[in-house]
N, C-alpha and C. Protein backbone atom coordinates (compact mmCIF):
# COMPACT_ATOMS: atom_id res chain seq x y z
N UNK A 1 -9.90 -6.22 -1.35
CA UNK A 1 -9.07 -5.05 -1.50
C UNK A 1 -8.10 -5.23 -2.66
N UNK A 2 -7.74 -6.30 -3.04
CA UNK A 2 -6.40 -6.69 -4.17
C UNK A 2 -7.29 -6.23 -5.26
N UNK A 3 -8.55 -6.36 -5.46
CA UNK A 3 -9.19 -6.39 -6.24
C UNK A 3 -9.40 -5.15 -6.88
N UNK A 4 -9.70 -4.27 -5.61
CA UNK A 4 -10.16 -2.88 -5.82
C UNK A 4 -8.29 -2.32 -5.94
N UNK A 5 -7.50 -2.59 -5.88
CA UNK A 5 -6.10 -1.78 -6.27
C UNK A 5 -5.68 -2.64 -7.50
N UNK A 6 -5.94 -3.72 -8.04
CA UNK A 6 -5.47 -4.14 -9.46
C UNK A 6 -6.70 -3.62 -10.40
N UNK A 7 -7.70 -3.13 -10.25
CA UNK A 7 -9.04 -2.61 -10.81
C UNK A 7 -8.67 -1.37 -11.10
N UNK A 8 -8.10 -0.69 -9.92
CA UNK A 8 -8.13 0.99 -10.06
C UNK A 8 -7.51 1.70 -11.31
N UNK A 9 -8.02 2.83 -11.99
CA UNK A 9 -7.38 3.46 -12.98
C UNK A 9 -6.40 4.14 -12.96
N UNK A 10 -5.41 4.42 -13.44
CA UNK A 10 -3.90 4.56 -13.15
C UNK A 10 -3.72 6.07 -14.13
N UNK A 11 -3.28 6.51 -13.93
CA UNK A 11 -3.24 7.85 -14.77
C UNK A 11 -1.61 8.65 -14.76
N UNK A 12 -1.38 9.04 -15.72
CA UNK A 12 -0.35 9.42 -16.24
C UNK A 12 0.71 8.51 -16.39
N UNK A 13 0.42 8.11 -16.94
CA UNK A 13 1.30 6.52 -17.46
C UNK A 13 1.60 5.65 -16.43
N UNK A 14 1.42 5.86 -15.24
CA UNK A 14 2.16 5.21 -14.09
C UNK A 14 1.48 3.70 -14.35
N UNK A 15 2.84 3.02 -14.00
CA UNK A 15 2.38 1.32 -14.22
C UNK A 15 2.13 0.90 -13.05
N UNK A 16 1.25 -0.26 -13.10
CA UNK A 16 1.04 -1.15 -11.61
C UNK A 16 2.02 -0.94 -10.31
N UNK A 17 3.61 -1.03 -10.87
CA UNK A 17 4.52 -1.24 -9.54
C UNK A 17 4.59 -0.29 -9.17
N UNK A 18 4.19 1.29 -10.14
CA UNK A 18 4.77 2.30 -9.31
C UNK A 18 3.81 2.69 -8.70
N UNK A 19 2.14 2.18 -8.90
CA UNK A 19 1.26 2.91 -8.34
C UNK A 19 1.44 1.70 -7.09
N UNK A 20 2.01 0.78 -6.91
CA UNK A 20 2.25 -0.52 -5.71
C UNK A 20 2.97 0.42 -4.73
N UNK A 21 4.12 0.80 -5.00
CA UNK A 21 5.29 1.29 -4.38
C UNK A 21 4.79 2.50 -3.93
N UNK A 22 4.57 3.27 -4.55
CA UNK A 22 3.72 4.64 -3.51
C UNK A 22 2.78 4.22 -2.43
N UNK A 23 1.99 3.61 -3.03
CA UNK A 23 1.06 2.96 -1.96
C UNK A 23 1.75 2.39 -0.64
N UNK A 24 2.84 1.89 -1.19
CA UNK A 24 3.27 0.79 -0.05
C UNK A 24 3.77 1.93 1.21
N UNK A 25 4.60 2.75 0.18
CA UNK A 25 5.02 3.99 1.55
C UNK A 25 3.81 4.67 2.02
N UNK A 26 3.19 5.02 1.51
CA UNK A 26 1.31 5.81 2.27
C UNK A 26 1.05 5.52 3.24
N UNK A 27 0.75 3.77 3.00
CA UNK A 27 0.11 3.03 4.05
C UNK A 27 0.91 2.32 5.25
N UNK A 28 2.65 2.78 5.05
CA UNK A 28 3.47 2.11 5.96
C UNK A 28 2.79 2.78 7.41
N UNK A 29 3.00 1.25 8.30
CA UNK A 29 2.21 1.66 9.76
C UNK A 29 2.72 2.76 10.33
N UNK A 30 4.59 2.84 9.88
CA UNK A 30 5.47 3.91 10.31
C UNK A 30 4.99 5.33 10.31
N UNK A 31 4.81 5.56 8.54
CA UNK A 31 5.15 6.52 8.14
C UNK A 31 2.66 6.95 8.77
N UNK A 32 2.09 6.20 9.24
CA UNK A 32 1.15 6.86 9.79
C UNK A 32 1.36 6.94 11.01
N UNK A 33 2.23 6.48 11.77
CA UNK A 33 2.15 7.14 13.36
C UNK A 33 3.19 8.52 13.02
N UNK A 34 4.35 8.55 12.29
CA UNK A 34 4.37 9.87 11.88
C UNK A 34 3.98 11.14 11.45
N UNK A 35 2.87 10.59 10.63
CA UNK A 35 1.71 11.66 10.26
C UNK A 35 0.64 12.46 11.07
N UNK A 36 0.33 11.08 12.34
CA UNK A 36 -0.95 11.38 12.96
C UNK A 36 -0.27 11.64 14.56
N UNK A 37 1.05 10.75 14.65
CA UNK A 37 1.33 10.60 16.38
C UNK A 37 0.83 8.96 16.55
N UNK A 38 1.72 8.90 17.74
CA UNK A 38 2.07 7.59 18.12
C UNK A 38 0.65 7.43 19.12
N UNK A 39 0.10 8.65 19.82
CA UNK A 39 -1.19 8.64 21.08
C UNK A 39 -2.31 8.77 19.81
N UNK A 40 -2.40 9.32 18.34
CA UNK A 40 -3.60 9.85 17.99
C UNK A 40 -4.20 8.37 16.75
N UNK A 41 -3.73 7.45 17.12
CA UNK A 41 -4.55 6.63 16.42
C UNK A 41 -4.80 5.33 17.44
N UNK A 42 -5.44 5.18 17.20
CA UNK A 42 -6.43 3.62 18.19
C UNK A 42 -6.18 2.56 17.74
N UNK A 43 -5.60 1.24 18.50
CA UNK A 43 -5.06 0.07 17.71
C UNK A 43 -5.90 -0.13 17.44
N UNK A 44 -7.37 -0.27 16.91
CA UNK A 44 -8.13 -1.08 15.71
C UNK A 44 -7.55 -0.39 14.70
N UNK A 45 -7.44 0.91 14.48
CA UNK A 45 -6.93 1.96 13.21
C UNK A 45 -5.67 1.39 12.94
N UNK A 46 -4.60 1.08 13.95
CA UNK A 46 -3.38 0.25 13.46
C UNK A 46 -3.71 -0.80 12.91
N UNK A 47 -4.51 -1.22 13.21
CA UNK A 47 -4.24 -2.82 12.86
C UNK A 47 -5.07 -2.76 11.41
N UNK A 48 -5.86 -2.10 10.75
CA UNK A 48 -5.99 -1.93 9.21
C UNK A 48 -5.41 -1.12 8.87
N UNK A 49 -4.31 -0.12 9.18
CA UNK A 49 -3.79 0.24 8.54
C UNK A 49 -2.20 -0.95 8.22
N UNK A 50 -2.02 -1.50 8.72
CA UNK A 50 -1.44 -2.71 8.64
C UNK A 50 -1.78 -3.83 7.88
N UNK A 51 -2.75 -4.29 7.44
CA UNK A 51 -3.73 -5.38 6.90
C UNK A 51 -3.42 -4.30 5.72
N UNK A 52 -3.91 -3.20 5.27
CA UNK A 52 -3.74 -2.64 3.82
C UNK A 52 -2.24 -2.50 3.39
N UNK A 53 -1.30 -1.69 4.23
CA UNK A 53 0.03 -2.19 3.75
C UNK A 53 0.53 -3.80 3.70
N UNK A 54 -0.15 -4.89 4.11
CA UNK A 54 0.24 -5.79 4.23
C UNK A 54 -0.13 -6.29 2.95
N UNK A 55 -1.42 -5.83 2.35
CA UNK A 55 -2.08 -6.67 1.24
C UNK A 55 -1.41 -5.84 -0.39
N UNK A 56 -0.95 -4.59 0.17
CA UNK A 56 -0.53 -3.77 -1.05
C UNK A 56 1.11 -4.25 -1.21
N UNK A 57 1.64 -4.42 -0.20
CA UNK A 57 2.92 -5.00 -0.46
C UNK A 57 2.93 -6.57 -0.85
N UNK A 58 2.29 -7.17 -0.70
CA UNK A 58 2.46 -8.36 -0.97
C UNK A 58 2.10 -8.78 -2.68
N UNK A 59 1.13 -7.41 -2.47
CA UNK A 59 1.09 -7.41 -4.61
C UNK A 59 2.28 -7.01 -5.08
N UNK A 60 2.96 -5.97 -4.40
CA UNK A 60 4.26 -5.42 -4.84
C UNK A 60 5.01 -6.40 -4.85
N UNK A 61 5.40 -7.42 -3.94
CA UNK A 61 6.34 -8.43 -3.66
C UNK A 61 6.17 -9.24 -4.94
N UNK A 62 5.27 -9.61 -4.98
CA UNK A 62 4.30 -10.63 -6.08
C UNK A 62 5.32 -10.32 -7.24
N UNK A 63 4.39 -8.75 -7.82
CA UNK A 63 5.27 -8.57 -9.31
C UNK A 63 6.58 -8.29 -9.37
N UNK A 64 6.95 -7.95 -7.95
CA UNK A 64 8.68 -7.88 -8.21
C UNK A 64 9.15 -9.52 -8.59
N UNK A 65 8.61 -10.29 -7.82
CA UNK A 65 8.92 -11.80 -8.22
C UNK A 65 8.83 -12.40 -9.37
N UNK A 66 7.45 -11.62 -10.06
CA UNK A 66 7.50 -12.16 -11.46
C UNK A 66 7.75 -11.15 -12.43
N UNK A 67 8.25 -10.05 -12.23
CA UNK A 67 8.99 -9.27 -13.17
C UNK A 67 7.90 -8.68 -13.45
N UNK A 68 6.79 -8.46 -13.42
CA UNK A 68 5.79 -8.19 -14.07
C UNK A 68 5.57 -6.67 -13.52
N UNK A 69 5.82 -5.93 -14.37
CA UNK A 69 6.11 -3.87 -13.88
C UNK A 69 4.87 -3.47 -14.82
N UNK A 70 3.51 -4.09 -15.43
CA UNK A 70 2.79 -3.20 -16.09
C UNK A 70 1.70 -2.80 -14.91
């Protein structure tokens, strides 16, 4: 998956962190039991939607650490 989101094509100038940082809110576990309901998703569905915010933030974390915003 790191692979397929540092791969992806980015459009309208947006750099790596900002296309990180949107992502990171999308895929927050929060902000999908808000979207869908706390009864309308099935913990296997939590638990990758968790594993993808987990793997998209941790790229975010990454380049915040090394300064690296392209």
């Amino acid at each position: 998956m790191e692979e397929f989101v540092l791969g992806a094509p980015r459009g309208g100038g947006q750099s790596l962190q900002d296309v990180l940082k949107m992502e990171r809110i999308r895929w927050h576990p929060d902000k999908a039991q808000q979207r869908w309901g706390m009864d309308a998703l099935f913990e296997v569905e939590m638990e990758a939607i968790t594993i993808v915010f987990q793997t998209i933030d941790a790229l975010w974390v990454d380049r915040q650490n090394r300064g690296d915003i392209s």
